[in-house]
PDB file of N, CA and C in Angstrom:
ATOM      1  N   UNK A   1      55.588 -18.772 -26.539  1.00  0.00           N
ATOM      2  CA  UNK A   1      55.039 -17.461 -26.834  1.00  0.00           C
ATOM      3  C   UNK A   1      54.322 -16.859 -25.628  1.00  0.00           C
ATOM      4  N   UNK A   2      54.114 -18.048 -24.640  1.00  0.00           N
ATOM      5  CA  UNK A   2      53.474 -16.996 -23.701  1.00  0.00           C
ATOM      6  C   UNK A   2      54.345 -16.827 -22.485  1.00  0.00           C
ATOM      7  N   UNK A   3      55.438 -17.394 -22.531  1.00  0.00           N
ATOM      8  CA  UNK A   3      56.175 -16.357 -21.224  1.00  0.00           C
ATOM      9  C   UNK A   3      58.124 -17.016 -22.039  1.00  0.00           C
ATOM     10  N   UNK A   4      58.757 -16.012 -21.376  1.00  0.00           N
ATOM     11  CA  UNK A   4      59.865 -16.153 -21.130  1.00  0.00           C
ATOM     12  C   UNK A   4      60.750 -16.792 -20.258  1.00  0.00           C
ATOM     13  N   UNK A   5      62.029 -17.114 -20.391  1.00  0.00           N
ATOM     14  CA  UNK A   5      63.002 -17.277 -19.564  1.00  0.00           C
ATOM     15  C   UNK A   5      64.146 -16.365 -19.660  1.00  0.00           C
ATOM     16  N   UNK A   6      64.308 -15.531 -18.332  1.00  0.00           N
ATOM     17  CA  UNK A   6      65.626 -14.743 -18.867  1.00  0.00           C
ATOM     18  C   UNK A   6      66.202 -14.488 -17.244  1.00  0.00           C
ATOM     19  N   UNK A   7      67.636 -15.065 -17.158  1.00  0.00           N
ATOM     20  CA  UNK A   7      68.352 -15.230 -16.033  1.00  0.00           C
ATOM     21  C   UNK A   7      68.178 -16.235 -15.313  1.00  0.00           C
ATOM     22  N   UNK A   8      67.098 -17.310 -15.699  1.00  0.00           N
ATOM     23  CA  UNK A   8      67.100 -18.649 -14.522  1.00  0.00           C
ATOM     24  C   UNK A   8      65.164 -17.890 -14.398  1.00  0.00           C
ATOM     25  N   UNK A   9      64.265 -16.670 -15.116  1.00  0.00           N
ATOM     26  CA  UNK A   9      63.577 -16.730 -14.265  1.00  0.00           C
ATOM     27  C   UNK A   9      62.269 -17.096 -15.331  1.00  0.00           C
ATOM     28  N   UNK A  10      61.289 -17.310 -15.232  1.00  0.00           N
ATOM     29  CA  UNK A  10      60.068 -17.291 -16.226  1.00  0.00           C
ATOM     30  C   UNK A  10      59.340 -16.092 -15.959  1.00  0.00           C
ATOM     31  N   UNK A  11      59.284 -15.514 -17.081  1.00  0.00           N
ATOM     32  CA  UNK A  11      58.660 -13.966 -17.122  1.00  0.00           C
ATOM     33  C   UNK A  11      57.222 -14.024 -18.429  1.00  0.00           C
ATOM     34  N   UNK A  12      55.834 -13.613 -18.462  1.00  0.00           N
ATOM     35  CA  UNK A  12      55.234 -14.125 -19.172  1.00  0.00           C
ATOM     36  C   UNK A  12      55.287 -12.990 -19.807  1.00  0.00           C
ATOM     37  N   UNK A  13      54.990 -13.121 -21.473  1.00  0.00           N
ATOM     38  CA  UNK A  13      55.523 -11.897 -22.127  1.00  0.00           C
ATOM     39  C   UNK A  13      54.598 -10.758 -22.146  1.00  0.00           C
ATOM     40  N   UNK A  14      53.606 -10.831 -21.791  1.00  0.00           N
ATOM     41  CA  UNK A  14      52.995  -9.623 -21.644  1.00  0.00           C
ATOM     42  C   UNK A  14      52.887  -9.653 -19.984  1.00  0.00           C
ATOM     43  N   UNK A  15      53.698  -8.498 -19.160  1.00  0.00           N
ATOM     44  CA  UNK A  15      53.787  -8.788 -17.930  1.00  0.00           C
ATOM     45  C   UNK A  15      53.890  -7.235 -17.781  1.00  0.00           C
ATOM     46  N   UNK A  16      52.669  -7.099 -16.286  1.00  0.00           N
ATOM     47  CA  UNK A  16      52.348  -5.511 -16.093  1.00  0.00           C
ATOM     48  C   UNK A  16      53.343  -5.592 -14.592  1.00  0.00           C
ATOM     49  N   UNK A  17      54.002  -5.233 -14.068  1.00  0.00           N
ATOM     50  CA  UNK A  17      54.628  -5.187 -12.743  1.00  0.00           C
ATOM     51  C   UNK A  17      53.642  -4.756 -10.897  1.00  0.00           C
ATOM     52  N   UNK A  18      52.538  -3.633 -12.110  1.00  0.00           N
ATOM     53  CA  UNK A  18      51.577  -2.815 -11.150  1.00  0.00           C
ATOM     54  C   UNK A  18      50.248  -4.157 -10.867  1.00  0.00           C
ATOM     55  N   UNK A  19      50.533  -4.839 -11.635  1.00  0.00           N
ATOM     56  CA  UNK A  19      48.895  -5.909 -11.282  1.00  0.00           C
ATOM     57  C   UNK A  19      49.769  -7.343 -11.091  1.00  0.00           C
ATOM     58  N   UNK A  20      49.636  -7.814  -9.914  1.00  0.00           N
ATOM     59  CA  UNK A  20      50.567  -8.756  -9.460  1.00  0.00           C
ATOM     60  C   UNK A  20      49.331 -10.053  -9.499  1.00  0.00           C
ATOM     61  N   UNK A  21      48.056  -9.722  -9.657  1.00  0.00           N
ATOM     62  CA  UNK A  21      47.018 -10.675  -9.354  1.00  0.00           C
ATOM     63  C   UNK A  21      47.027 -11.302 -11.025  1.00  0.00           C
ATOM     64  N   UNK A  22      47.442 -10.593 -12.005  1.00  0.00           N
ATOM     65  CA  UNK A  22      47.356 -10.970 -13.254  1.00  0.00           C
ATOM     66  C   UNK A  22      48.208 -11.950 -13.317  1.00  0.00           C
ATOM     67  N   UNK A  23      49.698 -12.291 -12.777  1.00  0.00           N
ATOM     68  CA  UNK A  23      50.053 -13.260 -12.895  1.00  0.00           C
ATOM     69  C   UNK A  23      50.001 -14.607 -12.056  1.00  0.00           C
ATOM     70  N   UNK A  24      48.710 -14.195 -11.030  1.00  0.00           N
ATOM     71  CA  UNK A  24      48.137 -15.083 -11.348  1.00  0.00           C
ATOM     72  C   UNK A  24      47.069 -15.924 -11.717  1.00  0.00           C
ATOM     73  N   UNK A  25      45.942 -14.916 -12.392  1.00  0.00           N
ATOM     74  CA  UNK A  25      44.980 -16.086 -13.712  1.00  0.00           C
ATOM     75  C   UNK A  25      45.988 -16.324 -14.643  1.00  0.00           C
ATOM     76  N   UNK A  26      47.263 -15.925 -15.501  1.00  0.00           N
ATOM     77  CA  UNK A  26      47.496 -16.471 -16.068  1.00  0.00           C
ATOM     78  C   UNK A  26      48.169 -17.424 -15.675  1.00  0.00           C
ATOM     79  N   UNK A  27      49.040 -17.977 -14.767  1.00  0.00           N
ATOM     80  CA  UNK A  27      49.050 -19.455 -14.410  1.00  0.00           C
ATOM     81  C   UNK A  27      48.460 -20.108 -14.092  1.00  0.00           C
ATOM     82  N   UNK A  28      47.092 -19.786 -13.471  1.00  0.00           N
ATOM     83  CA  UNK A  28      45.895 -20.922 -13.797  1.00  0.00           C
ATOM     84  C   UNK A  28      45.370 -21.130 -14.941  1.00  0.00           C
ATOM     85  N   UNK A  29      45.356 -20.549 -16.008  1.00  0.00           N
ATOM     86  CA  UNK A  29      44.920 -20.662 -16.989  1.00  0.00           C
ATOM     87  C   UNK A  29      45.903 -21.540 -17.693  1.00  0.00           C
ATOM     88  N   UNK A  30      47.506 -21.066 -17.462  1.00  0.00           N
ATOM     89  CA  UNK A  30      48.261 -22.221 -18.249  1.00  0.00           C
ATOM     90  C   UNK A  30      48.509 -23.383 -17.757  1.00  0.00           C
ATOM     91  N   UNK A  31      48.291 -23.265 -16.960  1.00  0.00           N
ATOM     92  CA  UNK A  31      48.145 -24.753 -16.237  1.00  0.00           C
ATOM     93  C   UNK A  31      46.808 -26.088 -15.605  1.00  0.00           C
ATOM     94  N   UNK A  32      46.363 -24.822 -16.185  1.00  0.00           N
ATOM     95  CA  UNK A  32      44.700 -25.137 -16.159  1.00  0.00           C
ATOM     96  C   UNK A  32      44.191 -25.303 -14.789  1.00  0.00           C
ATOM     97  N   UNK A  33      44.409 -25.048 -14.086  1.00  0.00           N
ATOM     98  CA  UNK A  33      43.636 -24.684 -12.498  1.00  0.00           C
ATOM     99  C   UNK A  33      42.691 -24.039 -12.260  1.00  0.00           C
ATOM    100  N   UNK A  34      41.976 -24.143 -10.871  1.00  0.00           N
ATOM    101  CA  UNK A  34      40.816 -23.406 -11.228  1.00  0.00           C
ATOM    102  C   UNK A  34      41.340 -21.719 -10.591  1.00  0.00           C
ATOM    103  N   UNK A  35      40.499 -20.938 -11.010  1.00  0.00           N
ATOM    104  CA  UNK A  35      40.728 -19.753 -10.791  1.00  0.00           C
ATOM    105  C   UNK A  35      39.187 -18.997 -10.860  1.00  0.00           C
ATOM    106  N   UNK A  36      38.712 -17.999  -9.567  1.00  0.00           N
ATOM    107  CA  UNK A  36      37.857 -17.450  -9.254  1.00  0.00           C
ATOM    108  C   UNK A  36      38.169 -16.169  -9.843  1.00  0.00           C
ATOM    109  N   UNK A  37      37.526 -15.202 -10.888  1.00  0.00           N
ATOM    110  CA  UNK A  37      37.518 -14.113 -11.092  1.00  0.00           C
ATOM    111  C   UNK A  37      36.602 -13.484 -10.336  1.00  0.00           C
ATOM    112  N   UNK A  38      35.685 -13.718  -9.569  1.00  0.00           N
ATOM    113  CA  UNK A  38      34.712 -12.863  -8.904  1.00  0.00           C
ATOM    114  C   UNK A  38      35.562 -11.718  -7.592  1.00  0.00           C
ATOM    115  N   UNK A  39      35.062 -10.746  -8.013  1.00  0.00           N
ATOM    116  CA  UNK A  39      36.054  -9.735  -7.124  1.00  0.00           C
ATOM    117  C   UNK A  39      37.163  -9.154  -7.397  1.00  0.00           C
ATOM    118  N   UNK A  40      37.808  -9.518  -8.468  1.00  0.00           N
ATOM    119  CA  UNK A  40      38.840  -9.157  -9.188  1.00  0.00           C
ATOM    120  C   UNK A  40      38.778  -8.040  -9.495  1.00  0.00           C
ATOM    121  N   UNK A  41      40.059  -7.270 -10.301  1.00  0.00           N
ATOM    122  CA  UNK A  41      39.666  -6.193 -10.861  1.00  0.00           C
ATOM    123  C   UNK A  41      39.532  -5.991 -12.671  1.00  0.00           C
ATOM    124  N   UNK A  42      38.799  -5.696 -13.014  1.00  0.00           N
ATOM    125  CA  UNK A  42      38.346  -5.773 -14.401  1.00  0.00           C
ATOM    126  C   UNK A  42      39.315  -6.201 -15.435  1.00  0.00           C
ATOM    127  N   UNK A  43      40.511  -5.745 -15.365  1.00  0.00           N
ATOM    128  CA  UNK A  43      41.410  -6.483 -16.459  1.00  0.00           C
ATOM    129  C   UNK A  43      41.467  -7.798 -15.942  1.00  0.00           C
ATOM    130  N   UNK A  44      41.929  -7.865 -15.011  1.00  0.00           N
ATOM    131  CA  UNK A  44      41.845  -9.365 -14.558  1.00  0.00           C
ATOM    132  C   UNK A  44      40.239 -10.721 -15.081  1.00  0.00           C
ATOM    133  N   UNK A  45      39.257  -9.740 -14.850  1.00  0.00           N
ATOM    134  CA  UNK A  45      38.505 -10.139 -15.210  1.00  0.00           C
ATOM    135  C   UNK A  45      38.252 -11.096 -16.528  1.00  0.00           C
ATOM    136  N   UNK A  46      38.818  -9.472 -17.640  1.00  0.00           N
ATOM    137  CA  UNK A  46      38.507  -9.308 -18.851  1.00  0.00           C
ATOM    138  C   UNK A  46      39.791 -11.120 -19.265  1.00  0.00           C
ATOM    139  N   UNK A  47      41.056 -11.054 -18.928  1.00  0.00           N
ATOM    140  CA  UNK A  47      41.568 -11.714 -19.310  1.00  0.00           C
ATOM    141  C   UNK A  47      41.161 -13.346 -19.071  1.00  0.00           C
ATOM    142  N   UNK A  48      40.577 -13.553 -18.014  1.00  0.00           N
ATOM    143  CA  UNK A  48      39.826 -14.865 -17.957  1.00  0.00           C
ATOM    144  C   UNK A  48      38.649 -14.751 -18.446  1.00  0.00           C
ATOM    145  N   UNK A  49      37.997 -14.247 -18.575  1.00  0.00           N
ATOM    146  CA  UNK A  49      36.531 -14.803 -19.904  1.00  0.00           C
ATOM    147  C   UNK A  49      36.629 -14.267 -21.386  1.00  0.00           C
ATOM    148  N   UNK A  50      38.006 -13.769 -21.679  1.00  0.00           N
ATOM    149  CA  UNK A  50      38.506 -13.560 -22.858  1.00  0.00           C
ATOM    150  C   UNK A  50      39.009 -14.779 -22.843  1.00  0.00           C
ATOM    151  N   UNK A  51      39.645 -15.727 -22.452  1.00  0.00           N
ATOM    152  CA  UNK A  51      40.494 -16.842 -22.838  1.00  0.00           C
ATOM    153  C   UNK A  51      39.170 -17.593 -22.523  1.00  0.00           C
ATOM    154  N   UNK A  52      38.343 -17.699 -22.337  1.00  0.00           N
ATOM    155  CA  UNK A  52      37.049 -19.039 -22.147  1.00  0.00           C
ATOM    156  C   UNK A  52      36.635 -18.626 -23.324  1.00  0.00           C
ATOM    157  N   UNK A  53      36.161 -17.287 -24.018  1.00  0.00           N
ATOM    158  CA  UNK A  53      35.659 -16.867 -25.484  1.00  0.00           C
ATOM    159  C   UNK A  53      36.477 -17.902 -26.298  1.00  0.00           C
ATOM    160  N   UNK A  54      37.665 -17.790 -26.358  1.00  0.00           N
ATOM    161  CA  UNK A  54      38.964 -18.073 -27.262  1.00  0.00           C
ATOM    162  C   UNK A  54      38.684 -19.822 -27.283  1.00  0.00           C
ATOM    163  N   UNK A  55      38.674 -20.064 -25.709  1.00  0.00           N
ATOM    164  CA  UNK A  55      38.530 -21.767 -26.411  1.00  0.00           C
ATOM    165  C   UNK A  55      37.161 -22.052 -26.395  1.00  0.00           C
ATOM    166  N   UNK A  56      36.342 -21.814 -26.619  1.00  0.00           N
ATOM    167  CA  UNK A  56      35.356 -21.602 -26.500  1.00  0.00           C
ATOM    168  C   UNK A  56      34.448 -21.780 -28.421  1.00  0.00           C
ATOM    169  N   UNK A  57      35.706 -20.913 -28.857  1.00  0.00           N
ATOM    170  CA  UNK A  57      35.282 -20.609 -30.336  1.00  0.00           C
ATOM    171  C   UNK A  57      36.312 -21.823 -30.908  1.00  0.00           C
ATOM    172  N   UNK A  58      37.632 -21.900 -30.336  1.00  0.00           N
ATOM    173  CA  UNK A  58      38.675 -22.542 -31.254  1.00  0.00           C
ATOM    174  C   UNK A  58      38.399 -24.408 -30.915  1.00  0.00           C
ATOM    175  N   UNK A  59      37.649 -24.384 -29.442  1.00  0.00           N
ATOM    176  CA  UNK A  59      37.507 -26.147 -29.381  1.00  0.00           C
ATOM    177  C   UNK A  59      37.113 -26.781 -30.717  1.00  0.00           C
ATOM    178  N   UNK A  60      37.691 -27.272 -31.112  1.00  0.00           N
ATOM    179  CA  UNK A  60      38.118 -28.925 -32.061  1.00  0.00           C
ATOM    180  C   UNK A  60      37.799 -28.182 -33.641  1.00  0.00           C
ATOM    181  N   UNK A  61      38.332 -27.050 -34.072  1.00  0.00           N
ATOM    182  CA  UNK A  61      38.027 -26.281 -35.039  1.00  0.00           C
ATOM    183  C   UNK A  61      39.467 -26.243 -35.717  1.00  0.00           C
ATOM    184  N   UNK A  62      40.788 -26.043 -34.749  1.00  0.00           N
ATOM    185  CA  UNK A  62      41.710 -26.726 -35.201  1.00  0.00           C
ATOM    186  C   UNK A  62      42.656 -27.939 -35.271  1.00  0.00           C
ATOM    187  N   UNK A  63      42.522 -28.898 -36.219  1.00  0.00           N
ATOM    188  CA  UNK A  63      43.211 -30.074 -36.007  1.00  0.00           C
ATOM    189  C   UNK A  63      44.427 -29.770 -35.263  1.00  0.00           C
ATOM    190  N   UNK A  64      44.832 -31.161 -34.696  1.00  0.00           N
ATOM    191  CA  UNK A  64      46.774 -30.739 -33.907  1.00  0.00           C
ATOM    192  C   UNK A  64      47.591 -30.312 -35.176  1.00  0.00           C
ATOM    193  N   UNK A  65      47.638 -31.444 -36.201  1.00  0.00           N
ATOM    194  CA  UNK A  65      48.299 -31.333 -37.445  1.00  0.00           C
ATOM    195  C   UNK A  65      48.418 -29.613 -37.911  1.00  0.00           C
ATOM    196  N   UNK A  66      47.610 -29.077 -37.920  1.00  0.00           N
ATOM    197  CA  UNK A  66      47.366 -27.331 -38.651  1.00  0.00           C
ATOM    198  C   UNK A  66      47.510 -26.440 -37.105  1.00  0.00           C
ATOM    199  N   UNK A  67      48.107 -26.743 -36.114  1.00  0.00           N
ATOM    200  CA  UNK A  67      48.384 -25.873 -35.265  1.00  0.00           C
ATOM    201  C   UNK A  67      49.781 -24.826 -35.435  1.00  0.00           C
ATOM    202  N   UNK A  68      50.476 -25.998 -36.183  1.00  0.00           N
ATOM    203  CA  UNK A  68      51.806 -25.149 -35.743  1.00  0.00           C
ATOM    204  C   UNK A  68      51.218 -24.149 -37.277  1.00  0.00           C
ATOM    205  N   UNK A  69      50.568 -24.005 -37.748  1.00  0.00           N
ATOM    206  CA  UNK A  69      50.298 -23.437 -39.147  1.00  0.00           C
ATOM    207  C   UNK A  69      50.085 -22.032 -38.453  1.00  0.00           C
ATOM    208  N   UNK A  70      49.035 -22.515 -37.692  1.00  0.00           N
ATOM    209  CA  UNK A  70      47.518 -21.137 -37.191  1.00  0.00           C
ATOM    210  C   UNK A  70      49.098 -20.551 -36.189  1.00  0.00           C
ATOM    211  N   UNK A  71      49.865 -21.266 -35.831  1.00  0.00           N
ATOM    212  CA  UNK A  71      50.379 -20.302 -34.654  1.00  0.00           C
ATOM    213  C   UNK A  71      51.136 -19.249 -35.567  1.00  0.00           C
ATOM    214  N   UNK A  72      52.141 -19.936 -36.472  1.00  0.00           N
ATOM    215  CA  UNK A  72      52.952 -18.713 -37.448  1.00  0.00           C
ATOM    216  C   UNK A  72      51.995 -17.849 -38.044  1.00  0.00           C
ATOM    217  N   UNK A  73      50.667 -18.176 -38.237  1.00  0.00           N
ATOM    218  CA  UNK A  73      50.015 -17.027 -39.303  1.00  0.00           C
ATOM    219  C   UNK A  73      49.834 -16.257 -38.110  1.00  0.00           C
ATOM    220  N   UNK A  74      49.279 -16.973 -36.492  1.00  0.00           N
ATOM    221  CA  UNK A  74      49.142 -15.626 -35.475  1.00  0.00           C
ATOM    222  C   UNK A  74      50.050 -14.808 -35.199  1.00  0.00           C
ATOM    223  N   UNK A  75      51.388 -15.368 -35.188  1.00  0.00           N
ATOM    224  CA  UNK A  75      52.673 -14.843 -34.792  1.00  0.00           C
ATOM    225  C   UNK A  75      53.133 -13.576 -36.077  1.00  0.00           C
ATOM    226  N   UNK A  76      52.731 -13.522 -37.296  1.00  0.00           N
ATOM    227  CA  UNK A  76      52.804 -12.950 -38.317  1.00  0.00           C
ATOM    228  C   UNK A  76      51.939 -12.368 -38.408  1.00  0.00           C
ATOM    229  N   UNK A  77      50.544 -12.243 -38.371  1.00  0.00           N
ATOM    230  CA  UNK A  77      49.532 -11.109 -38.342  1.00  0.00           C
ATOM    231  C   UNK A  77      49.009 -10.307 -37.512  1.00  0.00           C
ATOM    232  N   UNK A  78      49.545 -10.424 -36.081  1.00  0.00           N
ATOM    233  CA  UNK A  78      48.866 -10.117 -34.872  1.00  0.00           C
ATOM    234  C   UNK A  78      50.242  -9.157 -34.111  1.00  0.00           C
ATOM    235  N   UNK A  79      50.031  -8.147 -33.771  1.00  0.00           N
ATOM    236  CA  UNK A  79      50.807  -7.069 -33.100  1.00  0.00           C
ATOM    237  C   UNK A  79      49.777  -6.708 -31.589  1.00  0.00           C
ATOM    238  N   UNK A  80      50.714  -6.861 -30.730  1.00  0.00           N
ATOM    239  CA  UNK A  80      50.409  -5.942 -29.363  1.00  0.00           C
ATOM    240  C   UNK A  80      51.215  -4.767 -29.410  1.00  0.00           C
ATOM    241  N   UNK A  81      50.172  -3.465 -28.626  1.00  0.00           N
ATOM    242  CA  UNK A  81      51.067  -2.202 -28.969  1.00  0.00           C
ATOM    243  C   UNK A  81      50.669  -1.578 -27.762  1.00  0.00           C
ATOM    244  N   UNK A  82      51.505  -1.248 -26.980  1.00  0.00           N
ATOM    245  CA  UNK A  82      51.052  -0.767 -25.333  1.00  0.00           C
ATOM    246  C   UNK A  82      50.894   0.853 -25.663  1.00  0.00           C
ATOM    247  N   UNK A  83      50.036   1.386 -25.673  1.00  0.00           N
ATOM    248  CA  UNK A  83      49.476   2.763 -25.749  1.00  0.00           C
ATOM    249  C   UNK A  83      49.220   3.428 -24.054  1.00  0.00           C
ATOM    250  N   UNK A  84      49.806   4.149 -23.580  1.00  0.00           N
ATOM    251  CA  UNK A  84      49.600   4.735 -22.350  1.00  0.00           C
ATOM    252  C   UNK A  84      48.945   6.449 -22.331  1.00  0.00           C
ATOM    253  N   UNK A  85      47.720   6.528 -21.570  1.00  0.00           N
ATOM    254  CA  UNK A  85      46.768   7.452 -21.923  1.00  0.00           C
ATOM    255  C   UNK A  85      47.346   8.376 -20.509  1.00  0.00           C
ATOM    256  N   UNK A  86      47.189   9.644 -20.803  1.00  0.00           N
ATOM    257  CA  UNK A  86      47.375  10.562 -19.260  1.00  0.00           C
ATOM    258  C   UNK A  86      46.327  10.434 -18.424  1.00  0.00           C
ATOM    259  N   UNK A  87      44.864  10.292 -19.350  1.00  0.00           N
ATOM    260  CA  UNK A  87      43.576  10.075 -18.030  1.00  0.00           C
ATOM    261  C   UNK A  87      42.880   9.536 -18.792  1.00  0.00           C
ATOM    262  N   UNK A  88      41.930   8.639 -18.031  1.00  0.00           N
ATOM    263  CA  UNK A  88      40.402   7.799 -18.440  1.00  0.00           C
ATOM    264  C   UNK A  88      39.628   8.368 -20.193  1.00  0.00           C
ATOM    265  N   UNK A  89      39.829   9.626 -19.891  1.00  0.00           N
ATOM    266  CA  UNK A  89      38.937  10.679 -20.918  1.00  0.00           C
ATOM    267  C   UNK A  89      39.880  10.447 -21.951  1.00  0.00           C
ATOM    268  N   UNK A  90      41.347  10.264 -22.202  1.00  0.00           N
ATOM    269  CA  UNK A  90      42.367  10.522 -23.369  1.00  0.00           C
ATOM    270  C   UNK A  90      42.273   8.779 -23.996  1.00  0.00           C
ATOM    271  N   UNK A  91      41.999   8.248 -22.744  1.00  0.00           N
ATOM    272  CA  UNK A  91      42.135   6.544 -23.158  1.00  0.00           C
ATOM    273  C   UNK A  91      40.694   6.657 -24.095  1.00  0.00           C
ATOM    274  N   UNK A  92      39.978   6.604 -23.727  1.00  0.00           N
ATOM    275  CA  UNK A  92      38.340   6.795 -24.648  1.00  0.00           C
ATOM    276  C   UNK A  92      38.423   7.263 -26.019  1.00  0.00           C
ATOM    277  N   UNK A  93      39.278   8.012 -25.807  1.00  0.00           N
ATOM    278  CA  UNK A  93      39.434   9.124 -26.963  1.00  0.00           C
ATOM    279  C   UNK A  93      40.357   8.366 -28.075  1.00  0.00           C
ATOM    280  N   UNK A  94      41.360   8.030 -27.409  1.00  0.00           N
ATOM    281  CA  UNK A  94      42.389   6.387 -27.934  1.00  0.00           C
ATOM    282  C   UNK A  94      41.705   5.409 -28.885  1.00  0.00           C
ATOM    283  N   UNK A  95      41.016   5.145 -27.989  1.00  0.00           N
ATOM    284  CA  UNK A  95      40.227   3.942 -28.129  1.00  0.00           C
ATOM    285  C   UNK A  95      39.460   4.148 -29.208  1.00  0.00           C
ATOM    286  N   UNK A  96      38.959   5.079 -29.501  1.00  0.00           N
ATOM    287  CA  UNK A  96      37.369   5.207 -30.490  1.00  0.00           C
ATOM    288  C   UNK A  96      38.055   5.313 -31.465  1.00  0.00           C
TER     289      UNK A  96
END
């Protein structure tokens, strides 16, 4: 679920083309390496101490046994929806 293969290549499924630094916290993160967010730029940011929140809350809360459970109910209740704003002010406006 978190990346693809298509043509021989691994593509991770949420993949921006314009932020090339994003792919890579997320291969430190899947591979667990270390990775410096300081200096980054804010999504980048946001996506590494969003995934420290995540295990953070989920450490030893789900057994291995009830994983493949939690993944179909995530895979079934959870939608990403790429919304593209013309300026800062329309995204806000989005957003609220």
């Amino acid at each position: 679920m978190i990346y693809s293969k298509k043509a021989g290549t691994k593509t991770f499924n949420i993949h921006v083309p314009d932020l090339p630094q994003r792919e890579a916290v997320m291969n430190a993160l899947l591979k667990g390496d270390y990775f410096d967010p300081a200096g980054k730029p804010e999504t980048i940011r946001n996506i590494y101490h969003r995934y420290e929140d995540i295990c953070s809350l989920m450490e030893d809360r789900i057994e291995s046994a009830s994983l493949p459970h939690f993944k179909d109910w995530l895979i079934d209740n959870v939608d990403f929806i790429r919304i593209i704003a013309q300026t800062e002010q329309d995204a806000h406006k989005i957003f609220v």
